[in-house]
Protein backbone atom coordinates (compact mmCIF):
# COMPACT_ATOMS: atom_id res chain seq x y z
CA UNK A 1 -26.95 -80.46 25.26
CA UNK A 2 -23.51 -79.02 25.33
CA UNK A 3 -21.17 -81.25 26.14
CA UNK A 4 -18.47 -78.56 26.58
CA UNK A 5 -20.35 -77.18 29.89
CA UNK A 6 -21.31 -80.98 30.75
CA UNK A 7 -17.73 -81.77 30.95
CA UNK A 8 -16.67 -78.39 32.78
CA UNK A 9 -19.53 -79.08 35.20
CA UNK A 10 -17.68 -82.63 36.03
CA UNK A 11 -14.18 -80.92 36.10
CA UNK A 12 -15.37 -78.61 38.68
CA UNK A 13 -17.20 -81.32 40.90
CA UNK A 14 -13.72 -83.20 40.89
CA UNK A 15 -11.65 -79.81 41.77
CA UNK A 16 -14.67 -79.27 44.36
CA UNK A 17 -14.27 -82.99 45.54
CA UNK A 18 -10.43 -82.58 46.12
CA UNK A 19 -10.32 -79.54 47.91
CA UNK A 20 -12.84 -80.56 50.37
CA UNK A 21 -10.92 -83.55 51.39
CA UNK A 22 -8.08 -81.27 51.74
CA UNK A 23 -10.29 -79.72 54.38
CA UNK A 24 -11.03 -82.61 55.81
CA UNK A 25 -7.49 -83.85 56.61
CA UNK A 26 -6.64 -80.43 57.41
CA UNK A 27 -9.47 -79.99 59.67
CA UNK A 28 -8.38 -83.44 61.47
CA UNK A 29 -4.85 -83.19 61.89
CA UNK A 30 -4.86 -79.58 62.76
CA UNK A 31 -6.82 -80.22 65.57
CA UNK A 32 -5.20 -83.09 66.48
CA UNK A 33 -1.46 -81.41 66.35
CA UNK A 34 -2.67 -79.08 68.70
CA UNK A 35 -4.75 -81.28 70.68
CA UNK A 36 -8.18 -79.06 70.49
CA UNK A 37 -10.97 -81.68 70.99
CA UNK A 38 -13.62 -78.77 71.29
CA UNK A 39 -15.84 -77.37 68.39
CA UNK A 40 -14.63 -75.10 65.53
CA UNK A 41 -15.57 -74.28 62.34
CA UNK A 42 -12.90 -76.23 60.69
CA UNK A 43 -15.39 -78.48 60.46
CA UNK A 44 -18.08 -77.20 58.60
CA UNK A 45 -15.44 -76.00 55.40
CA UNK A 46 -15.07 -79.98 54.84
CA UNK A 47 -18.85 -80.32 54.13
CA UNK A 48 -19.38 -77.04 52.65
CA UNK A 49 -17.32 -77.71 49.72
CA UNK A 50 -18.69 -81.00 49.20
CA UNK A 51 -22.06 -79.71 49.29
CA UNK A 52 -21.80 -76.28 47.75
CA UNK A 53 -19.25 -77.42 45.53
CA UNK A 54 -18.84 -81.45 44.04
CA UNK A 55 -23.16 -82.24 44.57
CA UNK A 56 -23.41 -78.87 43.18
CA UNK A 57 -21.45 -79.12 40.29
CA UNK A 58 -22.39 -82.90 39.44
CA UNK A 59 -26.53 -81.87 39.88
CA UNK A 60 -26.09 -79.10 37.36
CA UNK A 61 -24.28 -80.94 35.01
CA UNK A 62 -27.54 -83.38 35.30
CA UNK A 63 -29.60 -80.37 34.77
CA UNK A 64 -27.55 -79.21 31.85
CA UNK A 65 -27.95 -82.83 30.03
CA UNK A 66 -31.38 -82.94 30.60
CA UNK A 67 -32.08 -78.72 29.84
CA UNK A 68 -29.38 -77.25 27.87
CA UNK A 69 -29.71 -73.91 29.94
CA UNK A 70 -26.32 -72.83 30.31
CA UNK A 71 -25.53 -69.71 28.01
CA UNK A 72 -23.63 -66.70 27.86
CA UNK A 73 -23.82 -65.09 30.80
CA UNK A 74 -23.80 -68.48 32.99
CA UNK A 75 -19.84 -68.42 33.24
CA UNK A 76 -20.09 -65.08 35.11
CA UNK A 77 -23.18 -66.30 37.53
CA UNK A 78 -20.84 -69.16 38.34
CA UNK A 79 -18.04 -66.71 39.24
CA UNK A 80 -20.20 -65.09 41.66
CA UNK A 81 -21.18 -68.44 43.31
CA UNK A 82 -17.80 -70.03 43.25
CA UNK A 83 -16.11 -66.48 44.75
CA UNK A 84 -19.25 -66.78 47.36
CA UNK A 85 -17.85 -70.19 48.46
CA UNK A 86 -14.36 -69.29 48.67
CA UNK A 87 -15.21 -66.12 50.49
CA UNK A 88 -17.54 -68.14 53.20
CA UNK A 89 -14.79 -70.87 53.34
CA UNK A 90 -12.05 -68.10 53.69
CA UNK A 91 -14.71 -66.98 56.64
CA UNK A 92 -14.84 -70.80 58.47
CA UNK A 93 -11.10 -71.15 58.57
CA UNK A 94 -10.39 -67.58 59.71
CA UNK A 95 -13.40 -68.11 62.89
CA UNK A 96 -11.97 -71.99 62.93
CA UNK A 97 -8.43 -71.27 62.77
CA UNK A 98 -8.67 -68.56 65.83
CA UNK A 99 -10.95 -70.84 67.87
CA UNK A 100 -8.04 -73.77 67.73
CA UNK A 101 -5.54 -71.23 68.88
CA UNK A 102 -7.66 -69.75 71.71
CA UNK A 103 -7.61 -66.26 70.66
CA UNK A 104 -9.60 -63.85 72.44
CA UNK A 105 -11.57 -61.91 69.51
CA UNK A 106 -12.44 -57.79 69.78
CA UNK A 107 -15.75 -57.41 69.23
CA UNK A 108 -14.81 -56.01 65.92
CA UNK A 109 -12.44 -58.46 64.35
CA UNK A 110 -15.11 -61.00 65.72
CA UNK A 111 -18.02 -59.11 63.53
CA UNK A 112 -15.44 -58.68 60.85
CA UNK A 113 -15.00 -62.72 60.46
CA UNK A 114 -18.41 -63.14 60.56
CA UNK A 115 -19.28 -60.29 57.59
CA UNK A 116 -17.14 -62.29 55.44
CA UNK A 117 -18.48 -65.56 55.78
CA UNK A 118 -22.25 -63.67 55.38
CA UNK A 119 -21.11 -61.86 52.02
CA UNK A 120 -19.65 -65.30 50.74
CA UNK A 121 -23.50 -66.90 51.82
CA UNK A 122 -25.00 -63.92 49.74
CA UNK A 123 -22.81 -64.79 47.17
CA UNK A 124 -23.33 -67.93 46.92
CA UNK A 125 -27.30 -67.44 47.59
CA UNK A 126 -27.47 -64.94 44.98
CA UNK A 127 -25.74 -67.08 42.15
CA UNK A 128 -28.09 -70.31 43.28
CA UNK A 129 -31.32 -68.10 42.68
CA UNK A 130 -29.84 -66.93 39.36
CA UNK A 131 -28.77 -70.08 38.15
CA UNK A 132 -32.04 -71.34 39.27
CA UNK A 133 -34.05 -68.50 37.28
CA UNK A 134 -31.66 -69.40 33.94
CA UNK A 135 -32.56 -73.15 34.21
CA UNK A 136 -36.31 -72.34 34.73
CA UNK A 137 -36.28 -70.49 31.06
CA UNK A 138 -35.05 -73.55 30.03
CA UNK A 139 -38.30 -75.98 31.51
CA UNK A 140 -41.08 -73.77 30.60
C-alpha cells in the first residue's frame, strides 16, 4: 500500500467535496437571484462532482489500500479524468448558465456547448476504463 497515493486520493475527494458544494449554492442562489424556477443544468454540476469526483476519489483510495495498483503512469490517467470533469462541468454551466438567462442558442453555439460537455464524458470515460484496466493487473 502506498500511503502517499492513499492520502492524495483523500485530498482530492475533499477538494472534489468542496467544489461541488460550491455548485450547489451557486446553482441555488443563482437561480433564485434571478428568479428561474424552470430546469437547467446548473443542477446536474452539483452532483457530478460529488459523484465523479469525492465517491470517486474516496472508492479508489479503498481500492488502492486494498490493491496497491497505482504506479507510474496513474498520475497522468488521472489528469485525463480530472480535465474530463472539468471540461463536462465547464459544459453544464455554459448550457445552465444560458438557459437561466433565456438566451436563444444558434444551432451552432448550441452543438458547440454540447461537444464540450461530450469530450469532457469521453474524458472522463476513457480515464475510468484505464484506471479500471490498471487496478485489474493488480487483482489477478
Amino acid at each position: 500500500m502506498d500511503i502517499k497515493m492513499t492520502k492524495r486520493y483523500v485530498n482530492l475527494a475533499l477538494v472534489y467535496g468542496v467544489i461541488a458544494m460550491i455548485f450547489g449554492v451557486f446553482y441555488r442562489e443563482y437561480t433564485r437571484f434571478y428568479q428561474f424556477t424552470g430546469q437547467t443544468n446548473l443542477s446536474v454540476i452539483h452532483t457530478h462532482y460529488f459523484l465523479l469526483g469525492m465517491f470517486f476519489f474516496l472508492i479508489l483510495m479503498l481500492v488502492e489500500k486494498v490493491f496497491a495498483f497505482s504506479g507510474s503512469g496513474t498520475g497522468r490517467v488521472l489528469l485525463i479524468y480530472q480535465f474530463g470533469i472539468h471540461i463536462t462541468g465547464l459544459g453544464f454551466l455554459m448550457r445552465g448558465l444560458t438557459q437561466v438567462w433565456g438566451t436563444e442558442l444558434t444551432k451552432g453555439l448550441d452543438a458547440s456547448i454540447s461537444g464540450i460537455a461530450g469530450i469532457g464524458h469521453i474524458l472522463t470515460g476513457i480515464g475510468i476504463v484505464v484506471l479500471i484496466l490498471e487496478i485489474k493487473k493488480h487483482v489477478d
